[in-house]
C-alpha atoms as a PDB file:
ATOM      1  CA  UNK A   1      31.025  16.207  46.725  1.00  0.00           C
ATOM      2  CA  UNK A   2      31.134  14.450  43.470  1.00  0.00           C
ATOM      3  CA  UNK A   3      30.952  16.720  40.329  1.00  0.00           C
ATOM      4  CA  UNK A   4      28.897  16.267  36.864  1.00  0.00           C
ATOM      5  CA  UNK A   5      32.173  14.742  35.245  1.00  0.00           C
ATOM      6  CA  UNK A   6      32.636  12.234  38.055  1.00  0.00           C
ATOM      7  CA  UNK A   7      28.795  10.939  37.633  1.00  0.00           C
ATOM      8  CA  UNK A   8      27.876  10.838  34.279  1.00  0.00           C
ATOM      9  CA  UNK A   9      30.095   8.365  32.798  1.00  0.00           C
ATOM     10  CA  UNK A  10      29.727   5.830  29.979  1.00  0.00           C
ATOM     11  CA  UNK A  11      28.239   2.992  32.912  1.00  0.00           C
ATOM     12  CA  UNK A  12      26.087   5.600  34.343  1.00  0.00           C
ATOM     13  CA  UNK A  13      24.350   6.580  31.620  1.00  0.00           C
ATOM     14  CA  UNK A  14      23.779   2.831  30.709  1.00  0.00           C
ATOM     15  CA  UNK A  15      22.944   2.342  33.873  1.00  0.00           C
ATOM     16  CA  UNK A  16      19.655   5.000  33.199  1.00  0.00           C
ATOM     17  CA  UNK A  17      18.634   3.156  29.680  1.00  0.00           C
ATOM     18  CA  UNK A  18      18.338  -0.253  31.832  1.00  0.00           C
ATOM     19  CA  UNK A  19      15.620   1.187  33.818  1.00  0.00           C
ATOM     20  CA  UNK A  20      13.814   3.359  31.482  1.00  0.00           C
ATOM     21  CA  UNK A  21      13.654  -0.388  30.099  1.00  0.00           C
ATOM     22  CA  UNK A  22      12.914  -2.107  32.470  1.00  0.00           C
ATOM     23  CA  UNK A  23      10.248   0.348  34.175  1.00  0.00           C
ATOM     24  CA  UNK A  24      11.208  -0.027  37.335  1.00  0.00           C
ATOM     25  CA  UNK A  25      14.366   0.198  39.775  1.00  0.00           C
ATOM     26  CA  UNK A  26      13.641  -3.834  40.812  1.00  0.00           C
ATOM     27  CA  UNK A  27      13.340  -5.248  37.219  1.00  0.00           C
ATOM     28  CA  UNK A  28      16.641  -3.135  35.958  1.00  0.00           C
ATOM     29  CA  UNK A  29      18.494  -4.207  39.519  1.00  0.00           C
ATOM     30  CA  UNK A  30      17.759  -7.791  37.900  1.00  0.00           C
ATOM     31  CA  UNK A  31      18.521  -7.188  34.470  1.00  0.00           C
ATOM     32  CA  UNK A  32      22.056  -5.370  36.497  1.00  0.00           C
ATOM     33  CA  UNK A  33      23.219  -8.423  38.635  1.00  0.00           C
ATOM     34  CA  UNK A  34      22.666  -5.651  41.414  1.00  0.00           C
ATOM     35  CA  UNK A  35      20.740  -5.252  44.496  1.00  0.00           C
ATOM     36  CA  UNK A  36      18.173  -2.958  44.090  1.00  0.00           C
ATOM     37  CA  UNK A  37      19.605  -0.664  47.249  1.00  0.00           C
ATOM     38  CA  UNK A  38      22.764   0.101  45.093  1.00  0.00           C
ATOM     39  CA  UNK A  39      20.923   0.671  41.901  1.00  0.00           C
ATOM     40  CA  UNK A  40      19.075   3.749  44.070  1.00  0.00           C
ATOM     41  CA  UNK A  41      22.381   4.703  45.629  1.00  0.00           C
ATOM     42  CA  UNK A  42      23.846   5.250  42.045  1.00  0.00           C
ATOM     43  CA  UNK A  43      21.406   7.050  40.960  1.00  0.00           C
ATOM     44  CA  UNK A  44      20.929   9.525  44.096  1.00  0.00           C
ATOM     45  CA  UNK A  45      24.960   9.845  43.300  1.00  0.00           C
ATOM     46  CA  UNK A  46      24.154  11.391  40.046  1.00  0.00           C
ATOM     47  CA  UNK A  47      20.981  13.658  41.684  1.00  0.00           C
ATOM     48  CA  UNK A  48      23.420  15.086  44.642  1.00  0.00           C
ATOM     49  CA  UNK A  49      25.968  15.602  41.091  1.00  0.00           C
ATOM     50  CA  UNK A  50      23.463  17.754  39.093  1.00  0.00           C
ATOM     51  CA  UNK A  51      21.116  18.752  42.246  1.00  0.00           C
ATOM     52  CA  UNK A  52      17.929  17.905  40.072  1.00  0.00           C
ATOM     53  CA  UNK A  53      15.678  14.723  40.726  1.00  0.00           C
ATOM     54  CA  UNK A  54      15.918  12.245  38.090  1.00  0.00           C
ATOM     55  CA  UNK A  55      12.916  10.070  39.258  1.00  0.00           C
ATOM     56  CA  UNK A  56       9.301  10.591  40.146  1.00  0.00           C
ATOM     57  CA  UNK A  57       9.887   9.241  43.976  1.00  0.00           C
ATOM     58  CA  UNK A  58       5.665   9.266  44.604  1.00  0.00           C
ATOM     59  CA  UNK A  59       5.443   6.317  42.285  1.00  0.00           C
ATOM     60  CA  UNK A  60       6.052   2.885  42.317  1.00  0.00           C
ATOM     61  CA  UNK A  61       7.386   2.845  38.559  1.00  0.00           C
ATOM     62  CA  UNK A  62      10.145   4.455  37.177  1.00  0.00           C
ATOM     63  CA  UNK A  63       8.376   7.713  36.273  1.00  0.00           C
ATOM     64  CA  UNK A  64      11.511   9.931  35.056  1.00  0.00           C
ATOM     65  CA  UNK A  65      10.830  13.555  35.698  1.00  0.00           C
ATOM     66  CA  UNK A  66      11.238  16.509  32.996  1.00  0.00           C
ATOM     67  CA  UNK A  67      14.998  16.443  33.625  1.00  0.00           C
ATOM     68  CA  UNK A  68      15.508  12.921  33.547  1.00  0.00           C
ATOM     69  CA  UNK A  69      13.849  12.121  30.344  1.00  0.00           C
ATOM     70  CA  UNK A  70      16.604  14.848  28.886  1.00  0.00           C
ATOM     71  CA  UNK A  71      18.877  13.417  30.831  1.00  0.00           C
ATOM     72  CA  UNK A  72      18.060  10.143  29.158  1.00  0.00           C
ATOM     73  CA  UNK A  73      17.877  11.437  25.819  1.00  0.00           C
ATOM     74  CA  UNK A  74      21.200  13.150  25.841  1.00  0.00           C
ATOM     75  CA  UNK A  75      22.747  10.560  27.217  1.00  0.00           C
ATOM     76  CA  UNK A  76      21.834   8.101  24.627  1.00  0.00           C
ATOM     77  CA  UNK A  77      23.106  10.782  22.165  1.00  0.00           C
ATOM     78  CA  UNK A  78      26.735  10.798  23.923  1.00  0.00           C
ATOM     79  CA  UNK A  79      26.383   6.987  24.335  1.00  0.00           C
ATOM     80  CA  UNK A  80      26.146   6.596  20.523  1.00  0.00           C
ATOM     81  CA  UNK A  81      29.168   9.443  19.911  1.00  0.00           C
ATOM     82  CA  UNK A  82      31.253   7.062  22.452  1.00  0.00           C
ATOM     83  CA  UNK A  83      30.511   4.090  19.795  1.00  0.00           C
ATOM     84  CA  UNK A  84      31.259   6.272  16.658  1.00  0.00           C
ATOM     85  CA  UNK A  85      33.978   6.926  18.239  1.00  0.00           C
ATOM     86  CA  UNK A  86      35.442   3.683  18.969  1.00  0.00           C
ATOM     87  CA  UNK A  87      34.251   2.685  15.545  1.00  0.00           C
ATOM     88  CA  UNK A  88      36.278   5.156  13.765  1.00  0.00           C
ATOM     89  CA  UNK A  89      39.645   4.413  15.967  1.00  0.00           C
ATOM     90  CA  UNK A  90      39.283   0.853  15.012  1.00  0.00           C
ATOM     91  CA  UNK A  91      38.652   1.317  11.297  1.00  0.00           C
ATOM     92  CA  UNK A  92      41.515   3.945  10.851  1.00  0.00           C
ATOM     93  CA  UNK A  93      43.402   0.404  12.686  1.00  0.00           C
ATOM     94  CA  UNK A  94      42.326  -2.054  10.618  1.00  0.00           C
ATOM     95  CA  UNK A  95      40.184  -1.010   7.949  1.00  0.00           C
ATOM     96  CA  UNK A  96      37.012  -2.973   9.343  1.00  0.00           C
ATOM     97  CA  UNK A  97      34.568  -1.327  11.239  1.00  0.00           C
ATOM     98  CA  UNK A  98      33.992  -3.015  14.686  1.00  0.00           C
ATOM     99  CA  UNK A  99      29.902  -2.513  14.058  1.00  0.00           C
ATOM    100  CA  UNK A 100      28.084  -1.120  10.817  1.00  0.00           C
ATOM    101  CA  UNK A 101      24.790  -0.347  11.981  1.00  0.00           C
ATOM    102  CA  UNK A 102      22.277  -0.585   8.553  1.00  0.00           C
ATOM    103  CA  UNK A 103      18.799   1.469   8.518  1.00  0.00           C
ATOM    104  CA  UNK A 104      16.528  -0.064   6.712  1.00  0.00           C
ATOM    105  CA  UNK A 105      13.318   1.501   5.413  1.00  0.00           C
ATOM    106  CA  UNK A 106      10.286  -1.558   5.749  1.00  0.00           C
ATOM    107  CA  UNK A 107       9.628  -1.061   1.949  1.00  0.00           C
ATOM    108  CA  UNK A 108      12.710  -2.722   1.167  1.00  0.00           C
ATOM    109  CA  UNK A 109      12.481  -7.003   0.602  1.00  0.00           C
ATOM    110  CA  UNK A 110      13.475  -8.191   4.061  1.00  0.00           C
ATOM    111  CA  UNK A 111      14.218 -11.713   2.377  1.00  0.00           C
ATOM    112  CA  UNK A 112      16.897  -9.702   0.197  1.00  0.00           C
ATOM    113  CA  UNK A 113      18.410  -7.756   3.224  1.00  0.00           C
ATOM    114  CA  UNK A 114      19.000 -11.287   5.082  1.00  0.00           C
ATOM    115  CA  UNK A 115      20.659 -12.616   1.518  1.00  0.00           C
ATOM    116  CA  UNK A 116      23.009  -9.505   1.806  1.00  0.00           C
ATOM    117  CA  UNK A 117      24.271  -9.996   5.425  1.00  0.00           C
ATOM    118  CA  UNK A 118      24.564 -14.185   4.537  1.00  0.00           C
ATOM    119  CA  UNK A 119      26.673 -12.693   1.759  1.00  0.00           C
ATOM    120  CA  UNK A 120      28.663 -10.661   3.549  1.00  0.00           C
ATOM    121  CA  UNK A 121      29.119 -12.778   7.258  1.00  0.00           C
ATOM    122  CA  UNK A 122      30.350 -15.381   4.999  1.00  0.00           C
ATOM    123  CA  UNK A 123      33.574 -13.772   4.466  1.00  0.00           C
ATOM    124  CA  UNK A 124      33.740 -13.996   8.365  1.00  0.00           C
ATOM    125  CA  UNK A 125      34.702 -10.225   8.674  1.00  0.00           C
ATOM    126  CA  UNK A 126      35.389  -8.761  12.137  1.00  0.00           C
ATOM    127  CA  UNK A 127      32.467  -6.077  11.510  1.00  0.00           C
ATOM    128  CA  UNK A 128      28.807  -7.217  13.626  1.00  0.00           C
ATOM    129  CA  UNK A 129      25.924  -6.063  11.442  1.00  0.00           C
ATOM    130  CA  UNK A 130      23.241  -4.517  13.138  1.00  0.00           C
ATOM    131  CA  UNK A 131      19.673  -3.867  11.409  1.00  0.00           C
ATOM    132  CA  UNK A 132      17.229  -0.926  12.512  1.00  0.00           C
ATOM    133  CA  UNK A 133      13.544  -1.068  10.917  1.00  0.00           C
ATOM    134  CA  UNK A 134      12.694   2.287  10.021  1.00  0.00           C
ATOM    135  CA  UNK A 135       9.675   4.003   7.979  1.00  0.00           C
ATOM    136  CA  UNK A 136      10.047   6.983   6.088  1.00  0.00           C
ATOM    137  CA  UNK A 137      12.074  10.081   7.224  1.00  0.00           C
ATOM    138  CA  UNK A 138      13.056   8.243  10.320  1.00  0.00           C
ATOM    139  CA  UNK A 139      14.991   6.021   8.200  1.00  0.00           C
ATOM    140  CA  UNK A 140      17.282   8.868   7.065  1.00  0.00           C
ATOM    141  CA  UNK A 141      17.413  10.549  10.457  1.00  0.00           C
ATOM    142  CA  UNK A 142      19.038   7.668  11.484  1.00  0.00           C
ATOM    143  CA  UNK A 143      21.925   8.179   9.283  1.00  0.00           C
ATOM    144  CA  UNK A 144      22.378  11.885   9.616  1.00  0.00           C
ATOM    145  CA  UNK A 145      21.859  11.285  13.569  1.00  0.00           C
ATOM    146  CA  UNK A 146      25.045   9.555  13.716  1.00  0.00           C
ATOM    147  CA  UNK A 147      22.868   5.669  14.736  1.00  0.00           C
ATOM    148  CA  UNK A 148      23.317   3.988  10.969  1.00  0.00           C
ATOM    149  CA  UNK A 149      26.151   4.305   8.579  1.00  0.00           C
ATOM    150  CA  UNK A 150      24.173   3.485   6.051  1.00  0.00           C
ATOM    151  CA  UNK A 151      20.664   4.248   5.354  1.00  0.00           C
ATOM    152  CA  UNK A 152      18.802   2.058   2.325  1.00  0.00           C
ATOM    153  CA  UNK A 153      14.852   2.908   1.294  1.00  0.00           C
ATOM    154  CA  UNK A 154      15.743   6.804   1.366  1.00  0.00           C
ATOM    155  CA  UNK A 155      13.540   8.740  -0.380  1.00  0.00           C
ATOM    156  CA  UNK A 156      15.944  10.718  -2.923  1.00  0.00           C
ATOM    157  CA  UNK A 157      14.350  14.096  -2.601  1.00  0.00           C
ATOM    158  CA  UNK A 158      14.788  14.353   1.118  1.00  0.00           C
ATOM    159  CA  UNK A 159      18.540  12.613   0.636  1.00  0.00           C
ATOM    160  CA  UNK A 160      20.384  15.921  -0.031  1.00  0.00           C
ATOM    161  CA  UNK A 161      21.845  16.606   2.958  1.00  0.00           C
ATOM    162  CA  UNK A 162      25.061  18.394   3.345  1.00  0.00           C
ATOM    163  CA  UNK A 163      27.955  15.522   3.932  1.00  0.00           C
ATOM    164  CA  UNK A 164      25.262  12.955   2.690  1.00  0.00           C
ATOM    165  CA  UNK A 165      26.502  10.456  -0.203  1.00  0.00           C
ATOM    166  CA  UNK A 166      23.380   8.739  -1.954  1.00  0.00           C
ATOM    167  CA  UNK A 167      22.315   6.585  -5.416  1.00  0.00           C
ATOM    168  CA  UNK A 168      19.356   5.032  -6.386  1.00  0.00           C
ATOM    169  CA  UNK A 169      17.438   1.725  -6.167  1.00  0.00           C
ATOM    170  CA  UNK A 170      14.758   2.474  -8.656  1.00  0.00           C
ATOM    171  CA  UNK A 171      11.092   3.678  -8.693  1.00  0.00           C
ATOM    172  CA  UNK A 172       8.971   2.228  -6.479  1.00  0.00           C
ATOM    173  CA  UNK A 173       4.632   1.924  -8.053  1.00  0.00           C
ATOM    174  CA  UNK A 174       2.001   2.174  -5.179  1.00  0.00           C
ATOM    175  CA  UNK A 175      -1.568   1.016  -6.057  1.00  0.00           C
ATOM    176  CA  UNK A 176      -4.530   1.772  -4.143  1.00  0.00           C
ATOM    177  CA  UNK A 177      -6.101  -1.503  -2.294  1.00  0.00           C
ATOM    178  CA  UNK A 178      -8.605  -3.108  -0.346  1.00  0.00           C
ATOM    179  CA  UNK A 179      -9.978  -6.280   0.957  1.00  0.00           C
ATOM    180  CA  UNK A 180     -13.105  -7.843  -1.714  1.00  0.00           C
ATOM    181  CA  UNK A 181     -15.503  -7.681   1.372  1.00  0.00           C
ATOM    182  CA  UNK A 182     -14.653  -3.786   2.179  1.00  0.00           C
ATOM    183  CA  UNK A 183     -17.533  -1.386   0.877  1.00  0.00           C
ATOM    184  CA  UNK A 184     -14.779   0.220  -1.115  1.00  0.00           C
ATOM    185  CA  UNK A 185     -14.551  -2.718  -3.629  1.00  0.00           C
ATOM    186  CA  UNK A 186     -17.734  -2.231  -5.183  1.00  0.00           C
ATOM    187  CA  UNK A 187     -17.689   1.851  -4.892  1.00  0.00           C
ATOM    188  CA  UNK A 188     -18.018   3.075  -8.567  1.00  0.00           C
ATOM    189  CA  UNK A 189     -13.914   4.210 -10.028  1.00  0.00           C
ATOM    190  CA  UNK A 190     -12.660   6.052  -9.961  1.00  0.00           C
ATOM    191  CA  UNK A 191     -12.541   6.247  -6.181  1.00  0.00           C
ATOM    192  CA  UNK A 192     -12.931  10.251  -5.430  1.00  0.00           C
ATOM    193  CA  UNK A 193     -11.807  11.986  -2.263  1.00  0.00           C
ATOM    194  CA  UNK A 194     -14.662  12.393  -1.086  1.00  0.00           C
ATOM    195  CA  UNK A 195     -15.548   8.624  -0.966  1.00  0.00           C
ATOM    196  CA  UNK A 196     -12.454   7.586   0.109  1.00  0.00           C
ATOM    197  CA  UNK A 197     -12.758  10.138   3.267  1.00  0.00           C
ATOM    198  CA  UNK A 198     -15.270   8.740   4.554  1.00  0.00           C
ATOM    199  CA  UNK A 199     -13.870   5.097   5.144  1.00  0.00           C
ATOM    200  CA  UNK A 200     -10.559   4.512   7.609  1.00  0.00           C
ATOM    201  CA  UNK A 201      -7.394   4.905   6.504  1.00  0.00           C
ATOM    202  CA  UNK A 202      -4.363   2.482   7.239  1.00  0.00           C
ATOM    203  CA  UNK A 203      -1.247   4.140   7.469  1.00  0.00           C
ATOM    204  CA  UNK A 204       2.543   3.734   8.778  1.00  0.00           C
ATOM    205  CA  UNK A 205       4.114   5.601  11.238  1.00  0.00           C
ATOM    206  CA  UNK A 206       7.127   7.484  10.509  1.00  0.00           C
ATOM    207  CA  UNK A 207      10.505   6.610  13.014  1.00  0.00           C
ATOM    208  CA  UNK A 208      11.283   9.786  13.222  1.00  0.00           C
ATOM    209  CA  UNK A 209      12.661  10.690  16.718  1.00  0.00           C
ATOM    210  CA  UNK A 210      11.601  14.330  16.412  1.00  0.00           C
ATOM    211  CA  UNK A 211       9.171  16.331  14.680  1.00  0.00           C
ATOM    212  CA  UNK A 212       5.935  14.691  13.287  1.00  0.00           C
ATOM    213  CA  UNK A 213       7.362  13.182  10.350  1.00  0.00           C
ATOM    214  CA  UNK A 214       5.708  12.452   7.138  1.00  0.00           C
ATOM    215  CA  UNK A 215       2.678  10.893   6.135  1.00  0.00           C
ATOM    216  CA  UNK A 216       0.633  10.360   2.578  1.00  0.00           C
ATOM    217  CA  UNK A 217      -2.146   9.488   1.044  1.00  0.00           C
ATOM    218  CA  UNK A 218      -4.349  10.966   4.081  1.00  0.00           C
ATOM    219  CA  UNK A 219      -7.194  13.216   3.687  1.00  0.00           C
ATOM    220  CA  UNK A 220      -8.215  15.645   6.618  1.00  0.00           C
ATOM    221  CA  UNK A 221     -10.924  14.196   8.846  1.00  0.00           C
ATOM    222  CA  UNK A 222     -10.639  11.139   7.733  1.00  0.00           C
ATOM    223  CA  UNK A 223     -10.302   7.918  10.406  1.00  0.00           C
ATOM    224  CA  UNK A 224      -6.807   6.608  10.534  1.00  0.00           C
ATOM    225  CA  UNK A 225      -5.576   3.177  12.186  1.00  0.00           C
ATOM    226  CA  UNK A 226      -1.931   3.798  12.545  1.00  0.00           C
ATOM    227  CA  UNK A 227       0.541   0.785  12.574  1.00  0.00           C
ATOM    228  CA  UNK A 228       4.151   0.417  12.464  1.00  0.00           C
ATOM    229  CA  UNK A 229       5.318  -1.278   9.645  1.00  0.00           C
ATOM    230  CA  UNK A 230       4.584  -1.791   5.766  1.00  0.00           C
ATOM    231  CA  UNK A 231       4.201  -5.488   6.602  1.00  0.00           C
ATOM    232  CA  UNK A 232       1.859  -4.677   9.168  1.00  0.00           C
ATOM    233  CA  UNK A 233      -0.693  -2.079   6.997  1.00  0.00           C
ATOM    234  CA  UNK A 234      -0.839  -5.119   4.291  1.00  0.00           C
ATOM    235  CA  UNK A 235      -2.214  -7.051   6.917  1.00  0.00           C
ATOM    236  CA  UNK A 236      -4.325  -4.918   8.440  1.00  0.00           C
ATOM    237  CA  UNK A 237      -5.741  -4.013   4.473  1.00  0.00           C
ATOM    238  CA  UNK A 238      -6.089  -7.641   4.406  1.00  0.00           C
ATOM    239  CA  UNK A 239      -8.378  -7.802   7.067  1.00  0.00           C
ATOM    240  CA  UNK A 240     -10.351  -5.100   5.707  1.00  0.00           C
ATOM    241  CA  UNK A 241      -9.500  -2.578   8.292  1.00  0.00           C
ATOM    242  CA  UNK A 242      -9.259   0.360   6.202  1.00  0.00           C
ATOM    243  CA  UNK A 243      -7.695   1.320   2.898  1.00  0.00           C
ATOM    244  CA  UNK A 244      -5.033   2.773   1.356  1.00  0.00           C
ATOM    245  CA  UNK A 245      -1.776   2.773  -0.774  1.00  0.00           C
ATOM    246  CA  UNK A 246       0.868   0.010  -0.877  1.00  0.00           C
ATOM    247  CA  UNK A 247       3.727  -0.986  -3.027  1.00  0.00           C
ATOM    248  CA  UNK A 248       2.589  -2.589  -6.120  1.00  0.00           C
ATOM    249  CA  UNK A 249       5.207  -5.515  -5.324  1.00  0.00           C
ATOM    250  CA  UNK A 250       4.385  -6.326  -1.842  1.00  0.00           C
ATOM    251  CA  UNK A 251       1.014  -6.247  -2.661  1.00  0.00           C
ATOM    252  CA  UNK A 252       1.088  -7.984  -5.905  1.00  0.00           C
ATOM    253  CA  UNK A 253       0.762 -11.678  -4.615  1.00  0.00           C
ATOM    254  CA  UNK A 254      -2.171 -11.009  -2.904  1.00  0.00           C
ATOM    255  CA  UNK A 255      -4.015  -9.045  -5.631  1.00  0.00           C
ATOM    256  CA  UNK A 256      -3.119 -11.981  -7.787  1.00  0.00           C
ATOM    257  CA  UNK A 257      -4.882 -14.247  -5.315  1.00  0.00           C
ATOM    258  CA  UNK A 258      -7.951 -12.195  -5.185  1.00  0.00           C
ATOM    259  CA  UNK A 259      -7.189 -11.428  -1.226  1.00  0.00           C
ATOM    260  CA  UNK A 260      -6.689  -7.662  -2.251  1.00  0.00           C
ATOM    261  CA  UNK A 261      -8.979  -5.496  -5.336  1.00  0.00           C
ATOM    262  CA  UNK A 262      -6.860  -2.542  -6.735  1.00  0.00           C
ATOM    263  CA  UNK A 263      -9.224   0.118  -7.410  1.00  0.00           C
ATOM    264  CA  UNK A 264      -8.401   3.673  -9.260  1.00  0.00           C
ATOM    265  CA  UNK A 265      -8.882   6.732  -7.456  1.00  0.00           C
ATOM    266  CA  UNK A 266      -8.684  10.385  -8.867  1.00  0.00           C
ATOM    267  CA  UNK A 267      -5.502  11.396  -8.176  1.00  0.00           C
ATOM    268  CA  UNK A 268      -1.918  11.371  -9.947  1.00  0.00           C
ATOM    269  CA  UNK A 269      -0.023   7.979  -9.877  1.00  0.00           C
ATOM    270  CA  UNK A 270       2.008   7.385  -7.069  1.00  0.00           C
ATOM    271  CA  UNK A 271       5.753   6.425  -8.052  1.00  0.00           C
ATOM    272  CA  UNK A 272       8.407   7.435  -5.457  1.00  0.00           C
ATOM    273  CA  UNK A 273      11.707   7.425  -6.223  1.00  0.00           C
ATOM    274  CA  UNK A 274      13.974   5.196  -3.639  1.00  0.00           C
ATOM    275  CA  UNK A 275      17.896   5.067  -2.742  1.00  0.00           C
ATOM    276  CA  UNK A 276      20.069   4.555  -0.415  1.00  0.00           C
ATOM    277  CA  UNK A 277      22.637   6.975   1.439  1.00  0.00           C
ATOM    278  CA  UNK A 278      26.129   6.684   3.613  1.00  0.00           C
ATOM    279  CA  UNK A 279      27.689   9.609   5.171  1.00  0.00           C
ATOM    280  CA  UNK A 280      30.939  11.153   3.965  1.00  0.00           C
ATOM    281  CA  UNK A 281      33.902   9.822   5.385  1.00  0.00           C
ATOM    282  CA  UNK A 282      37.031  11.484   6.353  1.00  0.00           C
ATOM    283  CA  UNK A 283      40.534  10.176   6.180  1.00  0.00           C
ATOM    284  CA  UNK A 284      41.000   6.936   5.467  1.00  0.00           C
ATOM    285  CA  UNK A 285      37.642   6.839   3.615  1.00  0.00           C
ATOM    286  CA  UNK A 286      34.859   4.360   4.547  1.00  0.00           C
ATOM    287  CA  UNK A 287      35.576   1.181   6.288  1.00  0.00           C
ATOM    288  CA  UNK A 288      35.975  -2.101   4.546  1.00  0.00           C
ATOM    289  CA  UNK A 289      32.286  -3.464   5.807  1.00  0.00           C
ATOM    290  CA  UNK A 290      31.166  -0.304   4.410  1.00  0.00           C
ATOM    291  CA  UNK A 291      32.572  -0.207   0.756  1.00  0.00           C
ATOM    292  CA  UNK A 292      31.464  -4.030   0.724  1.00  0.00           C
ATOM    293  CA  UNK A 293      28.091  -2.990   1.233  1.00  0.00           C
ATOM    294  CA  UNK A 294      28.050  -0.229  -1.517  1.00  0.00           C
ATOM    295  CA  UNK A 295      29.559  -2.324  -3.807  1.00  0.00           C
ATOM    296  CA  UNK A 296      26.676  -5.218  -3.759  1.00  0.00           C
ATOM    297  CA  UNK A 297      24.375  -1.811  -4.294  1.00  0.00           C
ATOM    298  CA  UNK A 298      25.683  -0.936  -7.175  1.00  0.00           C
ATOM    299  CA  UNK A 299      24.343  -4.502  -8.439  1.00  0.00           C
ATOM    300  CA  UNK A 300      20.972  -3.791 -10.738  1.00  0.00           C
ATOM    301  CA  UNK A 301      19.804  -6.881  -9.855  1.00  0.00           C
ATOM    302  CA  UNK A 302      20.484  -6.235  -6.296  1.00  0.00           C
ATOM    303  CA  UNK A 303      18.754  -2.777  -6.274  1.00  0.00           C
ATOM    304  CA  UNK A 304      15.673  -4.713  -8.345  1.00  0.00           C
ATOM    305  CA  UNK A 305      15.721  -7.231  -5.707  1.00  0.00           C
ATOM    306  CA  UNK A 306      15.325  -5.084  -2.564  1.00  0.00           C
ATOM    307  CA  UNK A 307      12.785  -3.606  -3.775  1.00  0.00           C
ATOM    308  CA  UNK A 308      10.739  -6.833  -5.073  1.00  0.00           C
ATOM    309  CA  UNK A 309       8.665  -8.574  -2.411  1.00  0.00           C
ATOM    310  CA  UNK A 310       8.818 -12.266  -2.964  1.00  0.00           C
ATOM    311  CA  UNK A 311       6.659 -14.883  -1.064  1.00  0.00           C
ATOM    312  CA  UNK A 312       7.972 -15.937   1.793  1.00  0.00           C
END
């Protein structure tokens, strides 16, 4: 009989990802090149291996029980070690990391991020870039998780982690907005808590993998339409949804254009401080992708930029 080691190898464990995304054994058999009779055979390997079931077998989907959703999780966890790993042996080779995997907070100017990675793919490195949208803490649990080697949008204050390097991009104004047609727009300023708890709130999700991240600007009881990006809330604040606080500088062009009213409320100014972070490195220090990248952040005009929404 086949043991634990024998089972759950690098494949395997890919093999488990495909059909949690695909839902089903037939769609991931597809997505495989495989016939769906040896997808099941490979996995009933694995359940003889660890004598637990991996799968719901009453339904039609692929349900994953208890165990195979931790199964699943851990897995992805030693999948990503297995590509730090093979990052690290070719940078301590060459000097250039074979992938440099960049969180980026959706505060930050896309527009500037894709200026960036023109910048630096036109040296033709041997590093692929690889961009993860994150909001809030999630975007700094991806660094410390070992999934980005760089983190930028961090707020400072929850940066100081032990082994975490970080700097600053600058201050970053919210202002608290609505669409002219929302009842909100004509309340009497400024707006108290009260008033504003009684009208919907938009508000971002956090990325965070675990816990129940962080959220602002709510008020308890109060109506929330949760979304999953910065771009996203504007819109929906557009639309007259609900309201709440944005970046003065994403919002700006649309205040200017009348499509958004700032009104005052009765609290303290908003102004969070934002930076970015990279791990400490060992022996031989950070990879050449990686030093180019904190080099172009030391820029002031690049640190204005990512934080300046311009029109697209």
């Amino acid at each position: 009989m086949q043991t634990p080691r024998d089972v759950l190898t690098p494949d395997a464990l890919a093999m488990l990802q495909t059909i949690s995304s695909s839902g089903s054994f037939a769609a991931a058999a597809r997505a495989l090149g495989v016939v769906p009779s040896a997808l099941t055979y490979r996995v009933r390997q694995i359940e003889d291996a660890l004598d637990v079931l991996l799968y719901d077998r009453s339904s039609r989907q692929a349900r994953l029980t208890e165990a195979g959703a931790e199964l699943l999780r851990e897995g992805s966890r030693l999948l990503s070690d297995v590509d730090a790993v093979a990052n690290r042996i070719k940078r301590v080779a060459t000097g250039w990391e074979s992938q440099l995997t960049i969180a980026v907070d959706t505060i930050v100017a896309p527009s500037t991020m894709m200026e960036l990675c023109d910048g630096f793919l036109a040296q033709n490195p041997p590093t692929r870039i690889k961009l993860r949208d994150e909001v809030l803490s999630g975007t700094l649990q991806a660094l410390t998780s070992g999934q980005a080697d760089l983190a930028i949008g961090v707020s400072l204050e929850a940066s100081a982690a032990t082994g975490i390097h970080s700097d600053q991009l600058g201050a970053v104004r919210f202002v608290y907005a609505v669409a002219p047609h929302h009842p909100l727009a004509a309340a009497s300023e400024p707006l108290t808590d009260a008033i504003i708890q009684q009208h919907r709130a938009i508000a971002v999700a956090d990325s965070v993998e675990r816990g129940s991240g962080l959220t602002f600007g709510l008020l308890a009881g109060q109506d929330v339409l949760t979304v999953a990006t910065m771009r996203a809330k504007t819109d929906a604040q557009l639309r007259g949804l609900g309201g709440g606080f944005l970046p003065e500088s994403m919002a700006r062009r649309y205040i200017e254009a009348g499509h958004l009213v700032v009104r005052k409320v009765d609290r303290q100014e908003r102004l969070i401080n934002v930076g970015y972070a990279w791990r400490a490195s060992g022996a031989p220090g950070p990879g050449r992708a990686l030093q180019w990248w904190l080099q172009q952040l030391k820029s002031p005009k690049t640190r204005k930029a990512l934080l300046e929404h311009r029109p697209d």
